[in-house]
Structures are given as structure tokens and as C-alpha cells.
N, C-alpha and C. Protein backbone atom coordinates (compact mmCIF):
# COMPACT_ATOMS: atom_id res chain seq x y z
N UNK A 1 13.48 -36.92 -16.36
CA UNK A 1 13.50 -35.65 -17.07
C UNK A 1 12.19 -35.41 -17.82
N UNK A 2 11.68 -36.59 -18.36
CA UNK A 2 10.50 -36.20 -19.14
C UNK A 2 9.25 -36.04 -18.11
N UNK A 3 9.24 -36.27 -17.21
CA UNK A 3 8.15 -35.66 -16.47
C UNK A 3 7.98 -34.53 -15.72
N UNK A 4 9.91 -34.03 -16.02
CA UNK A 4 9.77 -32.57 -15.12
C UNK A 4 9.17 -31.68 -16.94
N UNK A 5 9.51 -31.74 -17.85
CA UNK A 5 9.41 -31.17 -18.91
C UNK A 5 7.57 -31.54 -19.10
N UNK A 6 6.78 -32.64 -18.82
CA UNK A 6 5.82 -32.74 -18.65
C UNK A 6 5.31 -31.54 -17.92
N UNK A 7 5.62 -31.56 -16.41
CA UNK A 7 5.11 -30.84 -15.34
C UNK A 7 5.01 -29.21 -16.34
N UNK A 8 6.76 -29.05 -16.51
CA UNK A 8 6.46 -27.70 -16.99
C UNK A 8 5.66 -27.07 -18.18
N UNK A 9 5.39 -27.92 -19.05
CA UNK A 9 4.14 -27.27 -20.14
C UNK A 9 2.90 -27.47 -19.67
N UNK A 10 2.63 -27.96 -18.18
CA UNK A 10 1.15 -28.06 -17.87
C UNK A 10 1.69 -26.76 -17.11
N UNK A 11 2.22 -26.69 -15.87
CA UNK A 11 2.52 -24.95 -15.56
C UNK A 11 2.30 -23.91 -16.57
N UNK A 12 2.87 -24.11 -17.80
CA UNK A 12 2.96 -23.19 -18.58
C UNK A 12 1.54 -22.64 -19.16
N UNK A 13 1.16 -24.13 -19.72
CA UNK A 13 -0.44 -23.52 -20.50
C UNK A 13 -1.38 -22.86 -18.91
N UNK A 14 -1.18 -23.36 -17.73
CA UNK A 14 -1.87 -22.94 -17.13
C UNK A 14 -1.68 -20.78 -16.36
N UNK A 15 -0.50 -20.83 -16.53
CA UNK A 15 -0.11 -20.01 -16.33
C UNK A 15 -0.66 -18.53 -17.31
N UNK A 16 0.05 -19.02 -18.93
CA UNK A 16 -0.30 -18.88 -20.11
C UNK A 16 -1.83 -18.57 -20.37
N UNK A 17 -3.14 -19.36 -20.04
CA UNK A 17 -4.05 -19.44 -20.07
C UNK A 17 -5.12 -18.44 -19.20
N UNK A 18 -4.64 -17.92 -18.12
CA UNK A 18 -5.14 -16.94 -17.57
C UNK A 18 -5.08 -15.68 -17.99
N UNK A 19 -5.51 -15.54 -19.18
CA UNK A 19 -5.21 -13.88 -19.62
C UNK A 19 -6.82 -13.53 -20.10
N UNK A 20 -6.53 -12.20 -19.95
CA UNK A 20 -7.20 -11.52 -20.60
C UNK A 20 -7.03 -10.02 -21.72
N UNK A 21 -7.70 -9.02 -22.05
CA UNK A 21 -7.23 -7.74 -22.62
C UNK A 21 -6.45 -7.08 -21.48
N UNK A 22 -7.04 -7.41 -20.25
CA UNK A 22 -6.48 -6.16 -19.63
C UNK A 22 -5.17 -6.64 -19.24
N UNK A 23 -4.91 -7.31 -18.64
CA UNK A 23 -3.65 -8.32 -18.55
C UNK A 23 -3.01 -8.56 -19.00
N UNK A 24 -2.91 -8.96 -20.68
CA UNK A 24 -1.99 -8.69 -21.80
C UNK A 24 -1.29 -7.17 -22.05
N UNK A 25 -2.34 -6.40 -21.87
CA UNK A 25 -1.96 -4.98 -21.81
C UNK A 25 -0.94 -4.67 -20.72
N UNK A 26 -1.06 -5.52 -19.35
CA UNK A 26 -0.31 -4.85 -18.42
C UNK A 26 1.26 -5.66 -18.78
N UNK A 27 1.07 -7.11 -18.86
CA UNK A 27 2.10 -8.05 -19.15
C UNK A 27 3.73 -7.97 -20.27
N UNK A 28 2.43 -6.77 -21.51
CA UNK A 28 3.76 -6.45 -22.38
C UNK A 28 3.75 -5.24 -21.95
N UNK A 29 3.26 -4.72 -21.11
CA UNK A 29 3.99 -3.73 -20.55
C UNK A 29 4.88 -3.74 -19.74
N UNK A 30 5.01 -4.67 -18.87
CA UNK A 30 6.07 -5.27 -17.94
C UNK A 30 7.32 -5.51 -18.53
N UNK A 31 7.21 -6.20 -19.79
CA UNK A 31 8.30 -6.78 -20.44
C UNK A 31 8.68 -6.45 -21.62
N UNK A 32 8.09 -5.14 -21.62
CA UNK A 32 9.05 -4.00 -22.90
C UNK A 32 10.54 -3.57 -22.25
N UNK A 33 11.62 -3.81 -23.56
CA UNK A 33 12.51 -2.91 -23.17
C UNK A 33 13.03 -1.77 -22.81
N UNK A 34 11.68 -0.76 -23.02
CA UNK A 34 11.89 0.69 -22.55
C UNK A 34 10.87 1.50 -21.47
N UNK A 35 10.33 -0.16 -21.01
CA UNK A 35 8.97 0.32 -19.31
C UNK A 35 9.59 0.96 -18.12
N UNK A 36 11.35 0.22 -18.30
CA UNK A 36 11.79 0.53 -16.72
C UNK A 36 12.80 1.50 -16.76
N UNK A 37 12.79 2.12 -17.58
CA UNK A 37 14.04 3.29 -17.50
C UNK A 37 13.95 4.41 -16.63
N UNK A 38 12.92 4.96 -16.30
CA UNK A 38 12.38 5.67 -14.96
C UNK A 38 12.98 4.62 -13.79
N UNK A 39 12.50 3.44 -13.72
CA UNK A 39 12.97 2.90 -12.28
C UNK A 39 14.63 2.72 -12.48
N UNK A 40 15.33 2.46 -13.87
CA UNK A 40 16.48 2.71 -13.80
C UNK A 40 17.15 3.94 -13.29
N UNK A 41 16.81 4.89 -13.48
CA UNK A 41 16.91 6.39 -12.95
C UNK A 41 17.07 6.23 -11.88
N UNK A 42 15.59 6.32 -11.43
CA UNK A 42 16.10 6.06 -9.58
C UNK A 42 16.91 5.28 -8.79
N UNK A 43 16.85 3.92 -9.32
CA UNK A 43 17.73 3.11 -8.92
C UNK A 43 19.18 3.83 -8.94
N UNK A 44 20.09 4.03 -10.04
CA UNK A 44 20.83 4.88 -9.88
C UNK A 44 21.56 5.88 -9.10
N UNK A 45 19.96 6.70 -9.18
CA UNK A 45 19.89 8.01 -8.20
C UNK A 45 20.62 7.61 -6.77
N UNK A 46 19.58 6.77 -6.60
CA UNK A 46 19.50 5.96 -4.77
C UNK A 46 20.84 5.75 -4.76
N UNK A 47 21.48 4.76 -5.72
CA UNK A 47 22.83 4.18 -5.16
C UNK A 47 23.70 5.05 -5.14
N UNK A 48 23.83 6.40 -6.38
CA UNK A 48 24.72 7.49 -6.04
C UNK A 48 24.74 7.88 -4.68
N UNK A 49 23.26 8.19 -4.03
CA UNK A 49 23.51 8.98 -2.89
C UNK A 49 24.18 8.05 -1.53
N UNK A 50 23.65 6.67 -1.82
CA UNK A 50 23.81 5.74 -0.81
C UNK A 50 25.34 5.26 -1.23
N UNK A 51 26.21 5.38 -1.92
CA UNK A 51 27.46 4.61 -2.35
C UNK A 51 27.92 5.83 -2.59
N UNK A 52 27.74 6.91 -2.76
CA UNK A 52 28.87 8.27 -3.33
C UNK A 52 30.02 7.83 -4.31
N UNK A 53 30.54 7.82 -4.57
CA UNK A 53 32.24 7.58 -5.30
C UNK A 53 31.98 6.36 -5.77
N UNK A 54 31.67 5.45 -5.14
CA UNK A 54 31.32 4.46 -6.01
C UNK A 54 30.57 4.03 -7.03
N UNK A 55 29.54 4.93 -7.24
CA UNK A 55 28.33 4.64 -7.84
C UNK A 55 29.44 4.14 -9.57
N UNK A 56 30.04 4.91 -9.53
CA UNK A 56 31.13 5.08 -11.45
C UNK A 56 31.22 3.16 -11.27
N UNK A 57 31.90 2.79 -10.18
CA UNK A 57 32.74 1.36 -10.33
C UNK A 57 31.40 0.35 -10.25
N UNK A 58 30.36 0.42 -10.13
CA UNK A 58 29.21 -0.09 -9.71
C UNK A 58 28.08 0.09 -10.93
N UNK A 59 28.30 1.60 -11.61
CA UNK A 59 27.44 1.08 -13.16
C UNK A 59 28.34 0.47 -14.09
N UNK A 60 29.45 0.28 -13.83
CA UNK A 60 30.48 -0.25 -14.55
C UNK A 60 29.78 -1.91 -14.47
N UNK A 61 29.82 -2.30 -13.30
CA UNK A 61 29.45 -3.43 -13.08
C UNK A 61 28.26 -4.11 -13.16
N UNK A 62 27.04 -3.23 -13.28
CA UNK A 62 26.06 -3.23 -14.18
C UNK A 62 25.63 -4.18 -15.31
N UNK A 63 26.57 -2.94 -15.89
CA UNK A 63 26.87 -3.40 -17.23
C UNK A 63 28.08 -4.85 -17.67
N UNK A 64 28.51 -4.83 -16.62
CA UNK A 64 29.13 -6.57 -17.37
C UNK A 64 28.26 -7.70 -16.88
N UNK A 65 27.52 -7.22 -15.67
CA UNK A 65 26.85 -8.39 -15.01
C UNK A 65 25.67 -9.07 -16.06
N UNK A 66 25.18 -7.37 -16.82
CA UNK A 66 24.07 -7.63 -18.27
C UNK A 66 24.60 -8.25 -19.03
N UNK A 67 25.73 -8.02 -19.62
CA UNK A 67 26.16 -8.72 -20.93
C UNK A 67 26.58 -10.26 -20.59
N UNK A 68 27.06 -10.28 -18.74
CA UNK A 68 27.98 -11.77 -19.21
C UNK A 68 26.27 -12.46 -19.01
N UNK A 69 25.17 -12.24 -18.44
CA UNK A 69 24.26 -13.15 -18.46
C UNK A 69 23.49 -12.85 -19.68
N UNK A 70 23.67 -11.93 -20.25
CA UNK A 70 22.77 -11.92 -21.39
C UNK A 70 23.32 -13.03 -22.61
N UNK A 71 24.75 -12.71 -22.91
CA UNK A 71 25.61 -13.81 -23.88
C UNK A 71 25.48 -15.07 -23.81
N UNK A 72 25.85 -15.13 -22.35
CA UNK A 72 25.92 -16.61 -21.30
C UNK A 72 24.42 -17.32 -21.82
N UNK A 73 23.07 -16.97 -21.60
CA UNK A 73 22.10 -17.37 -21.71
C UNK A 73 22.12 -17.77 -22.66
N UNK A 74 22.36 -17.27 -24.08
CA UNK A 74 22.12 -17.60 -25.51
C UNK A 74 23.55 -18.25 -26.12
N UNK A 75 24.72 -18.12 -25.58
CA UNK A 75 25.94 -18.84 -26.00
C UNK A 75 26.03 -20.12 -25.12
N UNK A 76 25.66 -20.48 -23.69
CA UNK A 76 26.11 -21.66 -23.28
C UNK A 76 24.63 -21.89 -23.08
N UNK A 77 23.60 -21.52 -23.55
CA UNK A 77 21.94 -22.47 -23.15
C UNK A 77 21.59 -22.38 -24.41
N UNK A 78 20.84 -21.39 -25.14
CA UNK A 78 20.09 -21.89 -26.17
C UNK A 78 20.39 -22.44 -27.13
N UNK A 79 21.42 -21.63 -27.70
CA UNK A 79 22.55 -22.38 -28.82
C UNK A 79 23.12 -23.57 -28.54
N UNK A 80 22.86 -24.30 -27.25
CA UNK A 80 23.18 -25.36 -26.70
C UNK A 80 22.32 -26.73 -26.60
N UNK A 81 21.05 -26.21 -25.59
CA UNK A 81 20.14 -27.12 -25.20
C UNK A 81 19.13 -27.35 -26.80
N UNK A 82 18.93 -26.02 -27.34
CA UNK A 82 17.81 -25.47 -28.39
C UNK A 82 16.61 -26.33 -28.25
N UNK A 83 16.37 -25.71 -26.61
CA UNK A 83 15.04 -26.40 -26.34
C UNK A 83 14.07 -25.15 -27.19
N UNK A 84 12.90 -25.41 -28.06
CA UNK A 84 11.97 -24.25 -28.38
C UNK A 84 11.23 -23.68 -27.58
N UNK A 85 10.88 -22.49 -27.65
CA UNK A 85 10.28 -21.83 -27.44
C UNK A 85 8.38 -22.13 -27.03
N UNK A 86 7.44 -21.84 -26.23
CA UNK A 86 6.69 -22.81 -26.36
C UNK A 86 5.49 -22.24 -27.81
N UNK A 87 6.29 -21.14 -27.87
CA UNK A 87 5.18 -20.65 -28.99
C UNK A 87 5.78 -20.89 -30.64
N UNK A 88 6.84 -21.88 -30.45
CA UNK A 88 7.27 -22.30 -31.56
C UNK A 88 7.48 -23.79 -31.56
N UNK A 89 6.35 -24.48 -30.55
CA UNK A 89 6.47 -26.12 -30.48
C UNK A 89 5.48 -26.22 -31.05
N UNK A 90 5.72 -27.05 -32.00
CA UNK A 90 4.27 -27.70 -32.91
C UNK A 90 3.61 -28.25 -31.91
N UNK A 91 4.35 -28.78 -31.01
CA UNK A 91 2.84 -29.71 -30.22
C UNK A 91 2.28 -28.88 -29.24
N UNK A 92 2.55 -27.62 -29.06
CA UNK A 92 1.66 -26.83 -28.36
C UNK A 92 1.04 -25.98 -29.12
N UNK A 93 0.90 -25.95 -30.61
CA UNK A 93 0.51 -25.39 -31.85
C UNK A 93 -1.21 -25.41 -31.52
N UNK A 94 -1.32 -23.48 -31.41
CA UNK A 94 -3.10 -23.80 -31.75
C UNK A 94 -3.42 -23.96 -29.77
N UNK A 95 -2.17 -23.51 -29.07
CA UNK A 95 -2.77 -23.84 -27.65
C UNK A 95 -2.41 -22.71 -26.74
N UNK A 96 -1.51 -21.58 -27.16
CA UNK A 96 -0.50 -20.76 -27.10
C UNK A 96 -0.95 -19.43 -27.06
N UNK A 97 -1.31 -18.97 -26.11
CA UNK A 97 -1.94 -17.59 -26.45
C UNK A 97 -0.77 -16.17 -26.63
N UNK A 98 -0.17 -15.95 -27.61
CA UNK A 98 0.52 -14.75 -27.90
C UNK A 98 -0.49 -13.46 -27.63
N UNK A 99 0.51 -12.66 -26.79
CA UNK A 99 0.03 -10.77 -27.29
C UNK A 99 0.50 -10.45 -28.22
N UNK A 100 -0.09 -9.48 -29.21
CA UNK A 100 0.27 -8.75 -30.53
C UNK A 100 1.05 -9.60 -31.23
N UNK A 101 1.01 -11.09 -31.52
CA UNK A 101 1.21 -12.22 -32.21
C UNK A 101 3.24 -12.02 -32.28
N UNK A 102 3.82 -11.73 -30.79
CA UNK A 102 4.94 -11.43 -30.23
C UNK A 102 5.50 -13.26 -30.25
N UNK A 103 6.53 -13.33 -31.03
CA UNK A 103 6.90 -15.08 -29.73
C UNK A 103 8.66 -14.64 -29.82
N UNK A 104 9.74 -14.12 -30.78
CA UNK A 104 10.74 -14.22 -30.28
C UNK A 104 11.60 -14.91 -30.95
N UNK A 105 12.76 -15.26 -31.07
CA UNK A 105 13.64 -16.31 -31.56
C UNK A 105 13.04 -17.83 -31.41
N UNK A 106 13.55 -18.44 -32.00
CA UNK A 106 13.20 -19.71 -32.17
C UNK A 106 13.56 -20.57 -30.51
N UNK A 107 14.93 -20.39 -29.90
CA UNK A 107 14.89 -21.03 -28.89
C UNK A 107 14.61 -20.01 -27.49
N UNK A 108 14.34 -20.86 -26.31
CA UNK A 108 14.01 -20.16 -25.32
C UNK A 108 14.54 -20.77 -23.98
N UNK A 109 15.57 -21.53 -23.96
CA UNK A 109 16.17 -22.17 -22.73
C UNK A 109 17.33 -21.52 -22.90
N UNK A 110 18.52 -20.46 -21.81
CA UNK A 110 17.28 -19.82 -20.69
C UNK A 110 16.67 -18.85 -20.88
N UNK A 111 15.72 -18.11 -20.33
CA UNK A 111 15.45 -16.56 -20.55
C UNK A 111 16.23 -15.71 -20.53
N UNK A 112 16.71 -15.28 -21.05
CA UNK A 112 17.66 -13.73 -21.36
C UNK A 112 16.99 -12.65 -20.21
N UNK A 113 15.78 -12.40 -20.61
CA UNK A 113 15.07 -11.57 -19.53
C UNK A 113 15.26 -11.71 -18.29
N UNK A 114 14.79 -12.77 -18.32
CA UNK A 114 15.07 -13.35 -16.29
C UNK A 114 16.29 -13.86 -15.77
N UNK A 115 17.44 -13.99 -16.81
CA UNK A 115 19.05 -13.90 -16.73
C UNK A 115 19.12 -12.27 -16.21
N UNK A 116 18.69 -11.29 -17.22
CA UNK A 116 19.90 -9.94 -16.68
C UNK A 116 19.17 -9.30 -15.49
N UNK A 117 17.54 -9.57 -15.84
CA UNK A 117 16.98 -8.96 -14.64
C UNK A 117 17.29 -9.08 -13.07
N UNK A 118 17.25 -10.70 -13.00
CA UNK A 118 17.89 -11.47 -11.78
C UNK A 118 19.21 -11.02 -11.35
N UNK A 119 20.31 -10.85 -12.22
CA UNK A 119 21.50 -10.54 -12.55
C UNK A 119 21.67 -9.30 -11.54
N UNK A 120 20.91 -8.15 -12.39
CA UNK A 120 20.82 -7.21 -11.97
C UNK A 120 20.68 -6.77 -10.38
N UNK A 121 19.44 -7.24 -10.74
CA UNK A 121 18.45 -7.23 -8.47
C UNK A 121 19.79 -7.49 -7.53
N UNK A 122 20.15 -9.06 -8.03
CA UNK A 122 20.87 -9.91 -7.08
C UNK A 122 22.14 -8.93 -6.92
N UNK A 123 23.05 -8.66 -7.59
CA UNK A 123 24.12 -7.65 -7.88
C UNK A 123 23.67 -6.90 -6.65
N UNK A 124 22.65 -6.31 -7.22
CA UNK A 124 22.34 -5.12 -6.38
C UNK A 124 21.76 -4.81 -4.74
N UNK A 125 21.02 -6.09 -4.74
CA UNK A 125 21.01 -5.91 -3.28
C UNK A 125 21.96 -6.37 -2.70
N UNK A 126 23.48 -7.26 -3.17
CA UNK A 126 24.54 -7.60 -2.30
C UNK A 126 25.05 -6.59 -1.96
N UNK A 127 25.19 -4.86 -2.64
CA UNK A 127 25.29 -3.62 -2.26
C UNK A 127 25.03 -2.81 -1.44
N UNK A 128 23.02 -3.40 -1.48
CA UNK A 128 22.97 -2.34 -0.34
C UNK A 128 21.70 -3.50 0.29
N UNK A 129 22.41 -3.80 1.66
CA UNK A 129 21.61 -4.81 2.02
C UNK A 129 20.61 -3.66 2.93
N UNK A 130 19.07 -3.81 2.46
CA UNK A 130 18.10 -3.11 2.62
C UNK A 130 17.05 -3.72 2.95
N UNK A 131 16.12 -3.93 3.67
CA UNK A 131 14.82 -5.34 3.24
C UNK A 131 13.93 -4.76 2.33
N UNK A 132 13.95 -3.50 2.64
CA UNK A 132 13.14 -2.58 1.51
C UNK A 132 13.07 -2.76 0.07
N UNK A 133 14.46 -2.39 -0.35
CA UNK A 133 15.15 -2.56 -1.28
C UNK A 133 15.33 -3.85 -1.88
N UNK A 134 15.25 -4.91 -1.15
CA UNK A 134 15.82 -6.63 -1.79
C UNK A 134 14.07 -6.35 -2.17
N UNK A 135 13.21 -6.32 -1.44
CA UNK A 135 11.82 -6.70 -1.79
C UNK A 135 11.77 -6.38 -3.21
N UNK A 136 12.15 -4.57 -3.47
CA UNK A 136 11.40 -4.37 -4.85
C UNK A 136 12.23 -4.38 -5.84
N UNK A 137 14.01 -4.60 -5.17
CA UNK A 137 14.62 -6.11 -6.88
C UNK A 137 13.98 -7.05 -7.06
N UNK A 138 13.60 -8.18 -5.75
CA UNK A 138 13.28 -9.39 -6.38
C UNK A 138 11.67 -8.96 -7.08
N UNK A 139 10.82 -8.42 -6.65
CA UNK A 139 9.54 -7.77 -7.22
C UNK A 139 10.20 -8.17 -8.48
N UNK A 140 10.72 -6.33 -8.42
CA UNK A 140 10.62 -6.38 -10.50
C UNK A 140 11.46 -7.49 -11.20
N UNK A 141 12.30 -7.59 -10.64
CA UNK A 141 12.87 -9.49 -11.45
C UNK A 141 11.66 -10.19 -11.84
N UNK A 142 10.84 -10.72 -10.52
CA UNK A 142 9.86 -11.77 -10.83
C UNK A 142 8.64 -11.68 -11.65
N UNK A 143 8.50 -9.90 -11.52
CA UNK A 143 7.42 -9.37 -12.37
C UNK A 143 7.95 -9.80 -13.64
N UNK A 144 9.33 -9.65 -13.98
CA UNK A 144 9.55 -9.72 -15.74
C UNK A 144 9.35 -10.94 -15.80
N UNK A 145 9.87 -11.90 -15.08
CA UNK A 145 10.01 -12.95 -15.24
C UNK A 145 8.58 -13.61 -15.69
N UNK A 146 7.73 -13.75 -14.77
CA UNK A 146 6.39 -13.87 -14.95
C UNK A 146 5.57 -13.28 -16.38
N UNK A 147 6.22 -12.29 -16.41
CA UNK A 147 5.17 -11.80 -18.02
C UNK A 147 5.88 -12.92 -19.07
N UNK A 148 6.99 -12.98 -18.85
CA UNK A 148 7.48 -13.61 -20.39
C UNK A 148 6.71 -15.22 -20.46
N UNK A 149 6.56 -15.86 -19.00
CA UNK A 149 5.67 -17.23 -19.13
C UNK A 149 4.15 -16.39 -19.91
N UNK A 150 3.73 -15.84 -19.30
CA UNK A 150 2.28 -15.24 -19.37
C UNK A 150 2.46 -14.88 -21.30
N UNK A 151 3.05 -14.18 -21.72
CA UNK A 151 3.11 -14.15 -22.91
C UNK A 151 3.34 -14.97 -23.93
N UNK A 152 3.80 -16.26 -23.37
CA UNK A 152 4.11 -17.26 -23.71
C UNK A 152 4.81 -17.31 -24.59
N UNK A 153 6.12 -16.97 -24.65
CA UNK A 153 7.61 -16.73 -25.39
C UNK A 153 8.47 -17.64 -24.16
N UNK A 154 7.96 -18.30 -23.03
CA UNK A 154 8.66 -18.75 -22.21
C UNK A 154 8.56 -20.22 -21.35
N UNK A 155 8.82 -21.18 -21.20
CA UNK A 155 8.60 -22.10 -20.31
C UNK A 155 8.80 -21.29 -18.87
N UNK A 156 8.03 -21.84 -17.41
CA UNK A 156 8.44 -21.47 -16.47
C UNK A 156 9.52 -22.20 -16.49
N UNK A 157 10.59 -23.50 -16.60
CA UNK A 157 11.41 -23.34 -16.25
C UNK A 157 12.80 -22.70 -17.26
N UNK A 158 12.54 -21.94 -17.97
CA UNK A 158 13.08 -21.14 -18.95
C UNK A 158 13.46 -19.77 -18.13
N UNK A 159 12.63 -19.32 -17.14
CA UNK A 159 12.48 -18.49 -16.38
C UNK A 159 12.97 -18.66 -15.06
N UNK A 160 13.07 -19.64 -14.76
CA UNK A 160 13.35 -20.50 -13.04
C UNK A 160 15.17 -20.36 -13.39
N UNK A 161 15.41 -21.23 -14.32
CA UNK A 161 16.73 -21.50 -14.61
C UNK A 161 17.77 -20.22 -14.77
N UNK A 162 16.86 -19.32 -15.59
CA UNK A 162 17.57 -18.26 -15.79
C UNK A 162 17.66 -16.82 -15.14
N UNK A 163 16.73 -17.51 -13.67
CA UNK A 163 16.74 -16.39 -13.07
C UNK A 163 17.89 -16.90 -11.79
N UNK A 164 18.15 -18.31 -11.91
CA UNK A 164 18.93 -18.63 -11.26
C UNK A 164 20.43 -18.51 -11.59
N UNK A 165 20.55 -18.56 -12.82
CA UNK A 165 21.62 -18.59 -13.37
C UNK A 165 22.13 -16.79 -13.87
N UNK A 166 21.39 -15.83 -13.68
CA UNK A 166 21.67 -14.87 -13.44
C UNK A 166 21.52 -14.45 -12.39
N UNK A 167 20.95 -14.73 -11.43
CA UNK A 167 21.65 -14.88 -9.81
C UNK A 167 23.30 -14.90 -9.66
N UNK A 168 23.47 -16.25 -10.17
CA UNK A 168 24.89 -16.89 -9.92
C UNK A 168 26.10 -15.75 -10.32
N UNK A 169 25.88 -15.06 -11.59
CA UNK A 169 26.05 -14.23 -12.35
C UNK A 169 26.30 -12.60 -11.65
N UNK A 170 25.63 -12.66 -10.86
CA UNK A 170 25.69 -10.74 -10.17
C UNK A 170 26.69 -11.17 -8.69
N UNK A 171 25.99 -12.85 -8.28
CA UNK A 171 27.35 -12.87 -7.35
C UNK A 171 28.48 -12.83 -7.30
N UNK A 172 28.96 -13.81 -8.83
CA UNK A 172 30.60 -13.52 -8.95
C UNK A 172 30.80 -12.00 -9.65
N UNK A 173 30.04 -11.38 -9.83
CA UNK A 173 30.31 -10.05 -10.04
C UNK A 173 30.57 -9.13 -9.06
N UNK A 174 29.94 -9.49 -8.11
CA UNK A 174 30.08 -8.93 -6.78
C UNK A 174 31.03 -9.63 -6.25
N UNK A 175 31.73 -10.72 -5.83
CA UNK A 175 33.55 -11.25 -5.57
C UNK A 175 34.06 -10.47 -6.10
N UNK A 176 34.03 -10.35 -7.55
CA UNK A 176 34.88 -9.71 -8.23
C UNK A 176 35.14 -7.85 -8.12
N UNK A 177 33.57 -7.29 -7.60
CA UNK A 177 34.03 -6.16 -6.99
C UNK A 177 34.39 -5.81 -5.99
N UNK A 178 34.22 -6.69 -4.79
CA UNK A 178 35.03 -6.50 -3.42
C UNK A 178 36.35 -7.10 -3.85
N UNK A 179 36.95 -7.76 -4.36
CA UNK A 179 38.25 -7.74 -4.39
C UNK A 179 39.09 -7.18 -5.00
N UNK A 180 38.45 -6.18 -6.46
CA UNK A 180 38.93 -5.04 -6.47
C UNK A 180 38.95 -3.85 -5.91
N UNK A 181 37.73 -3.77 -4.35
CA UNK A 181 37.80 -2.85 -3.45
C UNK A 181 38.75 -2.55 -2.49
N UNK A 182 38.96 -4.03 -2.28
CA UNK A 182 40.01 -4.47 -1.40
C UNK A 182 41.26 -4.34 -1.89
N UNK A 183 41.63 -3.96 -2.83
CA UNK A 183 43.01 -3.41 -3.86
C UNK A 183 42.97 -2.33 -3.51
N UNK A 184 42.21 -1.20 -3.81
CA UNK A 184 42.36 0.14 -4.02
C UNK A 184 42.71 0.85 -2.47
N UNK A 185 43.88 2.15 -2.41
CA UNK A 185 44.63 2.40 -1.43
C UNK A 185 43.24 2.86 -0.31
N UNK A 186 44.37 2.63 1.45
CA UNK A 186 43.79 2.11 2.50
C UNK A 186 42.81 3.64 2.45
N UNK A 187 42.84 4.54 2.13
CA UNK A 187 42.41 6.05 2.71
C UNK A 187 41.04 5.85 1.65
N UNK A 188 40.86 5.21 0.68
CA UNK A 188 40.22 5.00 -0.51
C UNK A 188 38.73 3.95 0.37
N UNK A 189 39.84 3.35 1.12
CA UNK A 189 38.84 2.38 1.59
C UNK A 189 38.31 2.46 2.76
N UNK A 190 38.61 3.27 3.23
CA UNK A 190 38.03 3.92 4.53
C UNK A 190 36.47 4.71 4.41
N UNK A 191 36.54 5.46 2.66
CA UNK A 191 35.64 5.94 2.49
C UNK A 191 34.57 4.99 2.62
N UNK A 192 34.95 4.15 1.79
CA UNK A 192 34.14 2.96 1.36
C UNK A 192 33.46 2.67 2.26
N UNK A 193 34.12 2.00 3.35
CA UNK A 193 33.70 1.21 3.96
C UNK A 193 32.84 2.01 5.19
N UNK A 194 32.78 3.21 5.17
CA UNK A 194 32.12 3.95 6.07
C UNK A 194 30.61 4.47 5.21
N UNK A 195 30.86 4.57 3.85
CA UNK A 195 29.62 4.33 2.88
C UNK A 195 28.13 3.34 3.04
N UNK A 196 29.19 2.00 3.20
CA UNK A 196 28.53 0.72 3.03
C UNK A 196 27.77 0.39 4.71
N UNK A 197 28.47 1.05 5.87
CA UNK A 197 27.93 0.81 6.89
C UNK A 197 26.86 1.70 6.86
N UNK A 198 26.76 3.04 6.43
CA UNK A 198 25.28 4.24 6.33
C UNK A 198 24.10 3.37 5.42
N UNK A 199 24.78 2.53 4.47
CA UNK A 199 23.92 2.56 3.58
C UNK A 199 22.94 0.94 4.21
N UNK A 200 23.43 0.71 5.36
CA UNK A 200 22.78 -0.12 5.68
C UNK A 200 21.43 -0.37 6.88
């Protein structure tokens, strides 16, 4: 274990270490909470037209897939492991390059960010299997993911873990919405299922 935790703060400072103005500029721009609400829009948009009737049972699901990985991250990892943050480890003190002197809560195992983002994508392309579409979930997942190492509020595997573990997260969300699809009456599901074949 101590040499994968080795490995990862040499990833990190190296990762971490490649910045510049312009790059910092683009990085917390990546990983503001209010950069992607336009691509939320569309996203949306798209699945209304591509899912019709469903789109209601599907932002529904959204939204639990966010909260159970967002909670999940900070109730069964950080509050758990309380591995720090790397911009709050003394021994990386003085090595750490922050934007706008940003670092975050004290712990950082897993990422919250790269929990709902992952969450999200993954959810979503089990919906609409697209190659188009999987490309620019996993994109913007990995884009967030990546700024939060780069800003260094993050270990990469703070980011690895929690993009895995909000993976895990949009799948049983997705069980859980085909088998409430598979409930709802046969004429209901006819729509459906003639939806999901266009949208593919």
C-alpha cells in the first residue's frame, strides 16, 4: 500500500506541476459548479427528444444517482478513510500549486466531483447507447476529473476511485430503472421500448 500511495503523490506533483496562467484559468473553469449548465441543457434537451415520456423518470434519476454518490463519497470514504487532501498534507507543504489559493475541505478520498460526474455520464450513456455520445460523457467526466488533480485539491487516485465508484453508482441506478420499466403497464412499454430502439 505504501508504494501505491508513494506512486500517487509523484503522479500528483507531476500532474499538479504542469501549470501555468493560462491553464489555471481554463482548469477552474472546468471545475466550477456553474461552467456546465448550458451542457446540462442540452443534455436534457437531447434525451427529451431521444426518450420522449421518459425524460420526467430519467431526471428523476439524475438526481438520486447525484446525491447517492455525492453522500456516499463523503459518508462511506472521507469521513472514513480521512485520507487529506494533498493541499492540506504538511508533507507536501510549500510543493502544491493552488489556483486562487482554492484547496477545499480538509479530506479528499474520494472525489465528490469525479463521484457525481462519472455517476452521471455512466447513467447516461447506459440510456442511450451512442459512440458519439459515450465519447463526450466520458470527455466531460475526465475533464472534471483531471482539473481537480491539476488544482491540486485532489490525489489522482482520489479521482480514479471515485470515478469508479460513481460508475458503480449510475449502474445500479440504471437496474433499478429498468426494473421499474419493466413494472409499468404492457401498452406503456411498448412505447418505451420502441423509444430506446430509435434512440440507438
Amino acid at each position: 500500500m505504501e508504494w501505491i500511495l508513494q506512486l500517487d503523490t509523484q503522479i500528483f506533483l507531476a500532474i499538479n506541476g504542469w501549470h501555468n496562467e493560462v491553464w489555471d484559468g481554463i482548469m477552474w473553469w472546468i471545475s466550477g459548479k456553474t461552467t456546465w449548465w448550458p451542457f446540462y441543457l442540452l443534455l436534457l434537451a437531447y434525451m427529451a427528444w431521444a426518450k420522449k415520456w421518459q425524460l420526467l423518470p430519467m431526471l428523476l434519476f439524475i438526481i438520486l444517482v447525484i446525491t447517492l454518490a455525492d453522500q456516499s463519497s463523503v459518508h462511506l470514504f472521507k469521513n472514513v478513510f480521512q485520507r487529506l487532501r494533498p493541499c492540506h498534507d504538511p508533507a507536501l507543504e510549500g510543493l502544491v500549486h493552488l489556483v486562487n489559493n482554492k484547496c477545499g475541505g480538509q479530506f479528499g478520498f474520494i472525489s465528490s466531483h469525479a463521484a457525481n460526474t462519472f455517476g452521471v455520464a455512466f447513467l447516461s450513456l447506459l440510456w442511450i447507447r451512442k459512440g458519439w455520445f459515450t465519447a463526450i460523457m466520458l470527455l466531460w467526466a475526465l475533464l472534471v476529473a483531471y482539473s481537480r488533480v491539476y488544482l491540486g485539491v485532489h490525489y489522482p487516485g482520489d479521482v480514479l476511485v471515485g470515478g469508479i465508484w460513481g460508475a458503480g453508482c449510475g449502474w445500479l441506478l440504471f437496474l433499478l430503472f429498468r426494473w421499474i420499466l419493466s413494472k409499468v403497464p404492457q401498452n406503456w412499454w411498448i412505447v418505451s421500448r420502441t423509444s430506446m430502439t430509435e434512440s440507438r
